[in-house]
C-alpha atoms as a PDB file:
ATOM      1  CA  UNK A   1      27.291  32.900  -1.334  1.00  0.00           C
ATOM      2  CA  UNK A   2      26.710  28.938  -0.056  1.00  0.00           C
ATOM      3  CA  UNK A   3      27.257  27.642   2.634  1.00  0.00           C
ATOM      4  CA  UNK A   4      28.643  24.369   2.619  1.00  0.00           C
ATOM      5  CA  UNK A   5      27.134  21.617   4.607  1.00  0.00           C
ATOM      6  CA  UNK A   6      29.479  19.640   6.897  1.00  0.00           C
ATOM      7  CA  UNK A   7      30.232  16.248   6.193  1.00  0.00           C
ATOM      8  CA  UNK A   8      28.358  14.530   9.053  1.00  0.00           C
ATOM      9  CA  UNK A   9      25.101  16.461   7.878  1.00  0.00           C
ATOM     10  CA  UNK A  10      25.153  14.924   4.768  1.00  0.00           C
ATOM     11  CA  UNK A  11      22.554  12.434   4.014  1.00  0.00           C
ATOM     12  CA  UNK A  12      24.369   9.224   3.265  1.00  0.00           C
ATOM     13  CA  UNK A  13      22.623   8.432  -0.047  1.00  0.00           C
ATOM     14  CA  UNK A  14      22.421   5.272  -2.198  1.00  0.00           C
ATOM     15  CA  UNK A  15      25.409   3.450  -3.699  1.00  0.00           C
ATOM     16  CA  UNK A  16      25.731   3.047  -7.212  1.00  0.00           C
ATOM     17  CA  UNK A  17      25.529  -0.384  -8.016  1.00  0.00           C
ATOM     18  CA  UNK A  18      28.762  -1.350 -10.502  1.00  0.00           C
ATOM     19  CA  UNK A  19      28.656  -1.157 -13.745  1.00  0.00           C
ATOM     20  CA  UNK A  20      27.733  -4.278 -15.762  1.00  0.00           C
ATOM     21  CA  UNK A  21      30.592  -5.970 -18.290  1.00  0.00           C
ATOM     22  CA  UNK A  22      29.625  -5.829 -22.073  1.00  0.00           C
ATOM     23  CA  UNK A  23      28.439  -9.055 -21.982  1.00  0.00           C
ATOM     24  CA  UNK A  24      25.543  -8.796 -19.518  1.00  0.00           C
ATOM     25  CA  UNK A  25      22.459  -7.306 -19.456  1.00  0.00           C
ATOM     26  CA  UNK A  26      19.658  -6.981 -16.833  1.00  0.00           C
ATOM     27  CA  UNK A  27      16.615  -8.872 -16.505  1.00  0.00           C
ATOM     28  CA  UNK A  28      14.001  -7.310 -14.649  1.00  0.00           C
ATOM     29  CA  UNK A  29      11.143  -9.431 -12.438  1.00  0.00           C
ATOM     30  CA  UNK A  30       8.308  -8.289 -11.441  1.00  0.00           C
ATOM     31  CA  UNK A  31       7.876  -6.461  -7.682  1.00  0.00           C
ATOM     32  CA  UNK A  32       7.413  -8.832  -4.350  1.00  0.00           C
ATOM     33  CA  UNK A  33       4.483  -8.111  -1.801  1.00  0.00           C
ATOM     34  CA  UNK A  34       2.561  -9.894   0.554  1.00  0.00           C
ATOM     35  CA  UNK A  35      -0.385 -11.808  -0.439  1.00  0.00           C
ATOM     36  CA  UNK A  36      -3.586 -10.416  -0.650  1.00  0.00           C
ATOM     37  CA  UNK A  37      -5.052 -10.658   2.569  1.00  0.00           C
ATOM     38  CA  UNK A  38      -9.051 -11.760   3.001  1.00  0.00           C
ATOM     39  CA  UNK A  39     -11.633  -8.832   3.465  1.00  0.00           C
ATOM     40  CA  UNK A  40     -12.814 -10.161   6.853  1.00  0.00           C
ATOM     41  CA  UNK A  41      -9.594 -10.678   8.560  1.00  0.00           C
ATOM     42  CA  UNK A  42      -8.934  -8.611  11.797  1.00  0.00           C
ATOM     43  CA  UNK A  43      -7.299  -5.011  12.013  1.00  0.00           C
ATOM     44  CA  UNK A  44      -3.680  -6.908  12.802  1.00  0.00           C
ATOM     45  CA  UNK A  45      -3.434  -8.120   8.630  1.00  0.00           C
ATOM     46  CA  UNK A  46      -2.777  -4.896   6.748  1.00  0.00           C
ATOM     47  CA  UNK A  47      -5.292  -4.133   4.031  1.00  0.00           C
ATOM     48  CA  UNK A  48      -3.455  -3.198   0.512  1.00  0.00           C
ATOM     49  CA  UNK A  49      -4.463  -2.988  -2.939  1.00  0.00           C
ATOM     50  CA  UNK A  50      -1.625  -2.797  -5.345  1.00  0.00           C
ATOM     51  CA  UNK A  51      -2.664  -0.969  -8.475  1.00  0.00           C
ATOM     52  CA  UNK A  52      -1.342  -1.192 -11.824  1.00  0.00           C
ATOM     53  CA  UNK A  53      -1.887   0.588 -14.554  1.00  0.00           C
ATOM     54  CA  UNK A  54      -4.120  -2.280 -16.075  1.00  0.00           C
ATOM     55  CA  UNK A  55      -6.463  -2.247 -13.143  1.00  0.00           C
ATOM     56  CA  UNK A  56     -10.137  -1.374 -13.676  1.00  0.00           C
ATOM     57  CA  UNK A  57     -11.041   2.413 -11.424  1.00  0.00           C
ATOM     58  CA  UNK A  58     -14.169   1.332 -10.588  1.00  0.00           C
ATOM     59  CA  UNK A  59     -13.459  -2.449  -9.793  1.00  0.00           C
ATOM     60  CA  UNK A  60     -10.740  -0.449  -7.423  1.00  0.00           C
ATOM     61  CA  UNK A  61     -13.031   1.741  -5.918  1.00  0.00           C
ATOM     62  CA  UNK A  62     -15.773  -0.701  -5.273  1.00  0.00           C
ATOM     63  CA  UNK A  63     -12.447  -3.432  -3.988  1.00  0.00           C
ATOM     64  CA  UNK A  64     -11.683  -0.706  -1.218  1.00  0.00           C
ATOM     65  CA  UNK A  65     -15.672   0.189  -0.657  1.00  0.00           C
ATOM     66  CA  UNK A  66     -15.556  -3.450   0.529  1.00  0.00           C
ATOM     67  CA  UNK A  67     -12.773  -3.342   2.673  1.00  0.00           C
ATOM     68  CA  UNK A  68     -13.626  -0.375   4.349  1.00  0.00           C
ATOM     69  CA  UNK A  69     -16.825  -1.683   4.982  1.00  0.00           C
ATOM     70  CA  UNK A  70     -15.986  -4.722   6.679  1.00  0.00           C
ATOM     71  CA  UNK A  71     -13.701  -2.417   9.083  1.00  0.00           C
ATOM     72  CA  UNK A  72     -17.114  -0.313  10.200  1.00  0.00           C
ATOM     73  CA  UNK A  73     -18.485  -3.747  10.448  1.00  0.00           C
ATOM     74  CA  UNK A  74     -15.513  -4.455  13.186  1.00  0.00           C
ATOM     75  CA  UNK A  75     -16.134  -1.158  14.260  1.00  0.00           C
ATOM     76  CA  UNK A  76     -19.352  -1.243  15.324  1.00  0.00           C
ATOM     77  CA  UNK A  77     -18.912  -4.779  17.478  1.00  0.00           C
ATOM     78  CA  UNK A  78     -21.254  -7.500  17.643  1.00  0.00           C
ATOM     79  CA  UNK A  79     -24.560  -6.291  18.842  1.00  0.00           C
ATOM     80  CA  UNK A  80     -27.469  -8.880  20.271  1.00  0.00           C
ATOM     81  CA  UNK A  81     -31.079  -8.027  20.981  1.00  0.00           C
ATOM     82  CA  UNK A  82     -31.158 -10.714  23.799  1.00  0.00           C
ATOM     83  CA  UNK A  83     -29.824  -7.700  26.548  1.00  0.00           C
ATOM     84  CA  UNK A  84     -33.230  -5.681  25.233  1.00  0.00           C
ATOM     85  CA  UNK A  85     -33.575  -2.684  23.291  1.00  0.00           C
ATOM     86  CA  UNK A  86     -31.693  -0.288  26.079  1.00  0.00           C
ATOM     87  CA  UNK A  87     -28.916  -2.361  25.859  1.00  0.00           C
ATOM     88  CA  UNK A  88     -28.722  -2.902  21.989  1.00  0.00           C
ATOM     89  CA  UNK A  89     -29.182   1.170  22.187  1.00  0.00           C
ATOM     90  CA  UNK A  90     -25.924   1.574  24.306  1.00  0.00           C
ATOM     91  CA  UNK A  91     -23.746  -0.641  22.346  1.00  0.00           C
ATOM     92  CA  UNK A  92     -24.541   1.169  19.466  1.00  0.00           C
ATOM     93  CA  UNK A  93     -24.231   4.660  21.016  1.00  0.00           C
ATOM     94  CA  UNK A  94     -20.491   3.223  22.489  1.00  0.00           C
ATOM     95  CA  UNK A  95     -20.375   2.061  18.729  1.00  0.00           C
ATOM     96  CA  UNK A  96     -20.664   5.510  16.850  1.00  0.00           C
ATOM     97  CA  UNK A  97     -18.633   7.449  19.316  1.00  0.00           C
ATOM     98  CA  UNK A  98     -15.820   5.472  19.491  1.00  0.00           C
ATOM     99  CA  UNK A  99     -15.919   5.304  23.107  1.00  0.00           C
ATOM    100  CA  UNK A 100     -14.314   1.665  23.657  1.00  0.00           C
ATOM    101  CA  UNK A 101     -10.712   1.157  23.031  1.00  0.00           C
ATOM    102  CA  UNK A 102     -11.048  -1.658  20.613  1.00  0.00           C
ATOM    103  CA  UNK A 103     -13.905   0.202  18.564  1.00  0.00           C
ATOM    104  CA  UNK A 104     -11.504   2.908  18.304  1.00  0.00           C
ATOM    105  CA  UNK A 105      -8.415   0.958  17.248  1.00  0.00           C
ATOM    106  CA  UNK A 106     -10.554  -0.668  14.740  1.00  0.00           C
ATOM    107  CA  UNK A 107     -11.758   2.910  13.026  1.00  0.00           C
ATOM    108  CA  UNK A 108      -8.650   3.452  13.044  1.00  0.00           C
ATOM    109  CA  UNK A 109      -7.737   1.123  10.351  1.00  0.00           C
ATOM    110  CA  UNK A 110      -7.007   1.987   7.149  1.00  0.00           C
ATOM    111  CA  UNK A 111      -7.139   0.402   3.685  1.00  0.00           C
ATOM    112  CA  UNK A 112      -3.510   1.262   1.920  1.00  0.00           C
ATOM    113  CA  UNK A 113      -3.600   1.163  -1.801  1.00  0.00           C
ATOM    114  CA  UNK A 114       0.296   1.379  -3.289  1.00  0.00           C
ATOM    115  CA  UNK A 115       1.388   1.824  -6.680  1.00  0.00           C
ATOM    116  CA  UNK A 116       4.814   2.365  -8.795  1.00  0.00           C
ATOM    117  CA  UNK A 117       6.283   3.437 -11.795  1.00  0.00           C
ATOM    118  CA  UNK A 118       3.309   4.293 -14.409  1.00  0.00           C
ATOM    119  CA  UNK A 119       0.844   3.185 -12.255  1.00  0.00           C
ATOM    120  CA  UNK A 120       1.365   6.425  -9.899  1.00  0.00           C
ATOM    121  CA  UNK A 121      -1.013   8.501 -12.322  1.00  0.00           C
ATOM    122  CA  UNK A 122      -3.936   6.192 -11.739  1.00  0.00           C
ATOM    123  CA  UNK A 123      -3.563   6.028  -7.871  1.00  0.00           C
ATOM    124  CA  UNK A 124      -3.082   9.705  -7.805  1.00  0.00           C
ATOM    125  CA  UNK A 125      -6.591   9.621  -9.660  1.00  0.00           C
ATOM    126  CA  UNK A 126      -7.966   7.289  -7.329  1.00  0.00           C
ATOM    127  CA  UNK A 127      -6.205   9.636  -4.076  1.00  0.00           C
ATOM    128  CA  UNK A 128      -8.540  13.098  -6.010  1.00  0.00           C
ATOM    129  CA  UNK A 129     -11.680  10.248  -6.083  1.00  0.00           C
ATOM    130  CA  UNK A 130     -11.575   9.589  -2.155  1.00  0.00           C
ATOM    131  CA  UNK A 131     -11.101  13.033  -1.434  1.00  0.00           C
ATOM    132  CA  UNK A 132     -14.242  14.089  -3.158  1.00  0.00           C
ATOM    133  CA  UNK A 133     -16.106  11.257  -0.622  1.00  0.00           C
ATOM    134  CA  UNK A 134     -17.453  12.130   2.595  1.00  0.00           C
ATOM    135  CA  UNK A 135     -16.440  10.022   5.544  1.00  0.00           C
ATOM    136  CA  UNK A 136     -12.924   8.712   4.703  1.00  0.00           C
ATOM    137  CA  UNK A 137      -9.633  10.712   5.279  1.00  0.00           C
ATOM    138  CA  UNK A 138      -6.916  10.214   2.925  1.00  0.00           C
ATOM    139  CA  UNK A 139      -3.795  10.015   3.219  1.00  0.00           C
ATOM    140  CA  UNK A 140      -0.889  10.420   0.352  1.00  0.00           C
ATOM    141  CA  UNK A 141       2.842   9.025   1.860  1.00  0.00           C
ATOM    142  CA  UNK A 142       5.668   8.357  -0.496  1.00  0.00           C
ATOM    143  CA  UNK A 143       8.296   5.568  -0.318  1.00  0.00           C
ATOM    144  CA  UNK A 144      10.676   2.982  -1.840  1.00  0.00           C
ATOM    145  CA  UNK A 145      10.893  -0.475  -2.059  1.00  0.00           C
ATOM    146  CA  UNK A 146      13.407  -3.259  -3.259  1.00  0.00           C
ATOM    147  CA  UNK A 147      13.094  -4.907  -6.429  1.00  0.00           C
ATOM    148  CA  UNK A 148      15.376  -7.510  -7.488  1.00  0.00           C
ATOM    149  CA  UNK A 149      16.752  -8.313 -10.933  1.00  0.00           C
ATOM    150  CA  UNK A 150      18.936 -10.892 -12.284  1.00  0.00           C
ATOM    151  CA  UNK A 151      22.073 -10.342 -14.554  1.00  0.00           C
ATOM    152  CA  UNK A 152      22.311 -12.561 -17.190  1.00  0.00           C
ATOM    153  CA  UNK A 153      25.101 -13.105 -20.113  1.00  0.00           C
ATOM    154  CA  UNK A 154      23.588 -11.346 -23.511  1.00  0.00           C
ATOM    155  CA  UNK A 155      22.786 -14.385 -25.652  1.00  0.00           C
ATOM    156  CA  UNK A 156      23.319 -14.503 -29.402  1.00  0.00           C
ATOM    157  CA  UNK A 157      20.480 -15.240 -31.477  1.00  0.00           C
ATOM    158  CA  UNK A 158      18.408 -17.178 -28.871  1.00  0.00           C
ATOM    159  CA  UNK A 159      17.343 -14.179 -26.919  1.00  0.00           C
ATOM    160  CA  UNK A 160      17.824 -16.758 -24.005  1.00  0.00           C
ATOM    161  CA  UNK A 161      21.017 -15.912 -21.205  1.00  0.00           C
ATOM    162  CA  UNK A 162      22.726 -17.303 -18.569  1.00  0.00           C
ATOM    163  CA  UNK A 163      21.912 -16.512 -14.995  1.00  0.00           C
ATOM    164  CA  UNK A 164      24.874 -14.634 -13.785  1.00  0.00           C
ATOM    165  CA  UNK A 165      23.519 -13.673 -10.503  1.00  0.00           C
ATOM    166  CA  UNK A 166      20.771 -11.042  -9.279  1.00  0.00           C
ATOM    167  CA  UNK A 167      21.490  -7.534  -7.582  1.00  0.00           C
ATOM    168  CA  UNK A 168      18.496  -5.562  -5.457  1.00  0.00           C
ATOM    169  CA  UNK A 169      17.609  -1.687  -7.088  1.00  0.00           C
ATOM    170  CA  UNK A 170      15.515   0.841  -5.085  1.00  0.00           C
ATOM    171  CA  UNK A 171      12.377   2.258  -6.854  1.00  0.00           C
ATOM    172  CA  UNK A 172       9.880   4.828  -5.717  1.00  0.00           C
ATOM    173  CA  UNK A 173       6.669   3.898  -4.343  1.00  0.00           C
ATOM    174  CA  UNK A 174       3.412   5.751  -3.735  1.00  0.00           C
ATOM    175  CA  UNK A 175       1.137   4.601  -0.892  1.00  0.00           C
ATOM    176  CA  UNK A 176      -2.746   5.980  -0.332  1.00  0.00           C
ATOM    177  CA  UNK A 177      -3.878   4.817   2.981  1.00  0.00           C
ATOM    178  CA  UNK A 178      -7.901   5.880   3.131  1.00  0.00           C
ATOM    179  CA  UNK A 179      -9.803   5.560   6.299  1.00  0.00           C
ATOM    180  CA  UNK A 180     -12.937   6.085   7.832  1.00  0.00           C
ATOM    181  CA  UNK A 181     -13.287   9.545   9.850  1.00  0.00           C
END
């Protein structure tokens, strides 16, 4: 016997979106996301890769090698010999242990690779690849994200329609965040 859930317990869900006339169709355009931000920029710019299921494995792999390496390079701080070699020694003891806040914020970074619809299989094969490596943790975290189409009236033999107006769909998203340990 089931027990019913009470109505405030319920998760709220999605709305339908309406129904579209006989004369429209949708139009779908391709996902938004933030620009691609530069391999050397500081831990506050978020590092993605977005993966499709075009993009090259090992042109991947070797994309995120770099990015993760320039975050050890942040890591580790700027290190002079001018202080001598005790100095240089302590810096990169403080370095390796993560003793200084700012070190330690900046291991903490990750590099987040997302992917959706088809292109989940080849991130999930990418996710098995960094867990096989030694030194990163990886992390697997599922989500959604807007994508906006446009309705348009079904054109005859022109294959060409009107803009009616555009309506915002939720699709499933898979995010990989991998970081140094």
């Amino acid at each position: 016997m089931a027990k019913e859930v009470p109505a405030e317990m319920k998760s709220p869900g999605h709305k339908k979106l309406p129904k579209l006339p006989s004369n429209q169709k949708i139009q779908k355009r391709p996902l938004l996301h933030a620009p691609i931000t530069a391999p050397r920029r500081g831990a506050s710019s978020p590092k993605e890769v977005y993966i499709s299921t075009t993009t090259p494995f090992i042109a991947t792999v070797k994309r995120v090698q770099k990015l993760l390496s320039h975050i050890e390079d942040r890591a580790a701080g700027p290190l002079s010999i001018s202080g001598g070699d005790k100095k240089l020694l302590k810096n990169i003891k403080a370095g390796i242990e993560g003793k200084d806040d700012a070190k330690r914020k900046a291991r903490e970074e990750e590099v987040t690779m997302k992917a959706t619809g088809k292109a989940v299989e080849k991130l999930l094969r990418l996710a098995i690849w960094w867990q096989g490596q030694e030194g990163v943790i990886v992390r697997i975290r599922t989500g959604s994200v807007g994508a906006v189409d446009d309705v348009v009236e079904r054109g005859d033999d022109d294959g060409e329609g009107i803009v009616e107006g555009s309506r915002v769909r939720r699709t499933s998203c898979l995010e990989v965040g991998v970081r140094l340990r």
